[in-house]
C-alpha atoms as a PDB file:
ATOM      1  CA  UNK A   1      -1.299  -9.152  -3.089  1.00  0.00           C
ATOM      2  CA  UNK A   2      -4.595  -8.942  -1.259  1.00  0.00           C
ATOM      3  CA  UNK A   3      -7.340 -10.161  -3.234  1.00  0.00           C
ATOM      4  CA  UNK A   4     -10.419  -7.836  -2.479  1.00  0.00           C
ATOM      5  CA  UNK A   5     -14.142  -9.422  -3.004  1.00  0.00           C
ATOM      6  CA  UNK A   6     -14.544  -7.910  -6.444  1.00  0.00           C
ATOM      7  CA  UNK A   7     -11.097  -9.194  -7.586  1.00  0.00           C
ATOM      8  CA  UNK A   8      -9.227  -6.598  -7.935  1.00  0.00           C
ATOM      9  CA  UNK A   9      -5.566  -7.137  -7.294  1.00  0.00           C
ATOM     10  CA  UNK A  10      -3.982  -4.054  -4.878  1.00  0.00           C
ATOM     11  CA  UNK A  11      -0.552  -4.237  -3.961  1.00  0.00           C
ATOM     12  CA  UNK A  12       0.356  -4.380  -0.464  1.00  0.00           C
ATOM     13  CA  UNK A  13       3.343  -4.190   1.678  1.00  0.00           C
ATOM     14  CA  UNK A  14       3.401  -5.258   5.163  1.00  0.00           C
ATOM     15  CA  UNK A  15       6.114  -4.552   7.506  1.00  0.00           C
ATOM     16  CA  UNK A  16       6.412  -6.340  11.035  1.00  0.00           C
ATOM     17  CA  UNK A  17       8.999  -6.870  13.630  1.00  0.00           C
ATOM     18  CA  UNK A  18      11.633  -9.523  13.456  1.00  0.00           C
ATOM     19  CA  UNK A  19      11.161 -11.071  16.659  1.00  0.00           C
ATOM     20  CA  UNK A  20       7.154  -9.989  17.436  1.00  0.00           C
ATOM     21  CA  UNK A  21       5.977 -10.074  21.107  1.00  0.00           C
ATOM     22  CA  UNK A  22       2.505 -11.046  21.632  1.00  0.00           C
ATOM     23  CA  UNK A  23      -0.347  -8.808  19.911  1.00  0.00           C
ATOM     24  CA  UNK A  24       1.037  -5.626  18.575  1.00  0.00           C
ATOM     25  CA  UNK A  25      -0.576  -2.701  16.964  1.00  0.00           C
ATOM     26  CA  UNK A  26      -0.845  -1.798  13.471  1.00  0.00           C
ATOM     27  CA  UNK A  27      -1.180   1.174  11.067  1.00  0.00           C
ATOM     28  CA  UNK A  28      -2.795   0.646   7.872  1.00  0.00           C
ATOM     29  CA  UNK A  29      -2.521   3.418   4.911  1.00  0.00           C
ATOM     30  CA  UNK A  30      -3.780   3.060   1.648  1.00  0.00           C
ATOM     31  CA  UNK A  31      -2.982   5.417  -1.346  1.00  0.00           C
ATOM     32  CA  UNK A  32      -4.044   6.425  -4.592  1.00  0.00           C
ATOM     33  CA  UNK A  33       0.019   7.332  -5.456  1.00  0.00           C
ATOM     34  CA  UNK A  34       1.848   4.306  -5.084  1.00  0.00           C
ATOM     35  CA  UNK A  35       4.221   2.488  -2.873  1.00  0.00           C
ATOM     36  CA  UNK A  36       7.435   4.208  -4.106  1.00  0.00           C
ATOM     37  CA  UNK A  37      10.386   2.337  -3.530  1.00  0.00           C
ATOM     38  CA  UNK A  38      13.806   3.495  -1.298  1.00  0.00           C
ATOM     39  CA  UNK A  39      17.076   2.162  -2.750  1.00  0.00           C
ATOM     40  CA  UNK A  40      17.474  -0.584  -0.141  1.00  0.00           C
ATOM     41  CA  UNK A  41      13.234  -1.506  -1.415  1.00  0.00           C
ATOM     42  CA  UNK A  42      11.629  -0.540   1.542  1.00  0.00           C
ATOM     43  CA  UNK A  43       8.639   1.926   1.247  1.00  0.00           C
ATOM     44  CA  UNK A  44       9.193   5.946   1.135  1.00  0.00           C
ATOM     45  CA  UNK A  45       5.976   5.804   3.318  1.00  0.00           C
ATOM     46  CA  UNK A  46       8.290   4.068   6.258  1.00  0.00           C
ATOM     47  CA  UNK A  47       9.931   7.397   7.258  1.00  0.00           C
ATOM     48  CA  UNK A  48       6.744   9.256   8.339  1.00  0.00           C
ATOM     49  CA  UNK A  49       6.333   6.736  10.864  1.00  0.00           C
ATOM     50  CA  UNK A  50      10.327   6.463  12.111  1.00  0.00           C
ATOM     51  CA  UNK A  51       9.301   7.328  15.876  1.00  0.00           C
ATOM     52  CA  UNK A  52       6.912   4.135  15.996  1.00  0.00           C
ATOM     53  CA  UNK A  53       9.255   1.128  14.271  1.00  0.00           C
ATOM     54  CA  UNK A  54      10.969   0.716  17.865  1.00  0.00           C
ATOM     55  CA  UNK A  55       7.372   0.557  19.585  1.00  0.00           C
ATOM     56  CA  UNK A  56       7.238  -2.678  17.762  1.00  0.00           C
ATOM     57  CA  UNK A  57       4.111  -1.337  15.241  1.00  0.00           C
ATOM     58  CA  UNK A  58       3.258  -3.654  12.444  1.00  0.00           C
ATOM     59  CA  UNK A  59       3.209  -1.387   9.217  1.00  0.00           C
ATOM     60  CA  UNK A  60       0.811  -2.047   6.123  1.00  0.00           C
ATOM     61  CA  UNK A  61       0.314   0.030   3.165  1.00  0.00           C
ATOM     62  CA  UNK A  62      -1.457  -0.743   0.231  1.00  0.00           C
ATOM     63  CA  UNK A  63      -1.493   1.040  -3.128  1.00  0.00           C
ATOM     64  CA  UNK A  64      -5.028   1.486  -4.010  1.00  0.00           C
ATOM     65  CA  UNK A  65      -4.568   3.442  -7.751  1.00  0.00           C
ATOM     66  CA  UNK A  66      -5.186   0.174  -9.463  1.00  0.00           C
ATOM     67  CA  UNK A  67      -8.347   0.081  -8.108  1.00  0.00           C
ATOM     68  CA  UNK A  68      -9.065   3.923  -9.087  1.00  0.00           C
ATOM     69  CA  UNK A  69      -7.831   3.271 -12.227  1.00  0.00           C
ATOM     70  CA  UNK A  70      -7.999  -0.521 -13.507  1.00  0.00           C
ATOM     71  CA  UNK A  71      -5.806  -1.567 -16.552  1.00  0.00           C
ATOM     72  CA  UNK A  72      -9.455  -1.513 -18.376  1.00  0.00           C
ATOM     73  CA  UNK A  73      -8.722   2.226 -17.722  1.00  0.00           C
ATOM     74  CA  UNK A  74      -8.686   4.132 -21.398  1.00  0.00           C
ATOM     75  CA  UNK A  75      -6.565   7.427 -20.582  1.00  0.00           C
ATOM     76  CA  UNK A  76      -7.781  10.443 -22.043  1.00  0.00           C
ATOM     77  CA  UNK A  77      -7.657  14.254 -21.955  1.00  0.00           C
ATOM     78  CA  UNK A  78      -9.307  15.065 -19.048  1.00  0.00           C
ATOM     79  CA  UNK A  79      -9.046  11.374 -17.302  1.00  0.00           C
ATOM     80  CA  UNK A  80      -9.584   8.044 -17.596  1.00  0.00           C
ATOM     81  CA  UNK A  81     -12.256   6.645 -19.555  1.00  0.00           C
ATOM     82  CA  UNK A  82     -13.831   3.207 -18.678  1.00  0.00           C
ATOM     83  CA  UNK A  83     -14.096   0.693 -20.605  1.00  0.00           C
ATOM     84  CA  UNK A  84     -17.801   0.060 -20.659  1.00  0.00           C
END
């Protein structure tokens, strides 16, 4: 996790080469619909960027629906209500 100012805790993955070569460039995505899993645990998100992983790209994506929607969050018809 990446601890913003206000304290609210947004998962993050970050994905870099094994053997990195001096500075190297970086995407960073963030999302309101979560960092969905593959069945070897590497991000869904990975495959949209397929052509870039042997250009030696550093990949980080961070989920940012808890911050949309804290666990204060009361869910209701029609959305979330906040806590107030």
């Amino acid at each position: 996790m990446i601890p913003p100012r206000d304290g609210t805790r947004l998962p993050t993955e970050i994905y870099t080469p094994k053997q990195p070569a001096g500075p190297l460039p970086f995407i960073f995505e963030r999302t309101p619909f979560g960092l969905h899993d593959d069945v070897i645990g590497y991000t869904q998100k990975l495959r949209l960027y397929r052509e870039l992983i042997p250009e030696g790209f550093i990949f980080v994506f961070q989920d940012i629906h808890a911050f949309l929607f804290p666990l204060s969050a009361k869910w209701e018809r029609g959305g979330p209500q906040f806590w107030q």
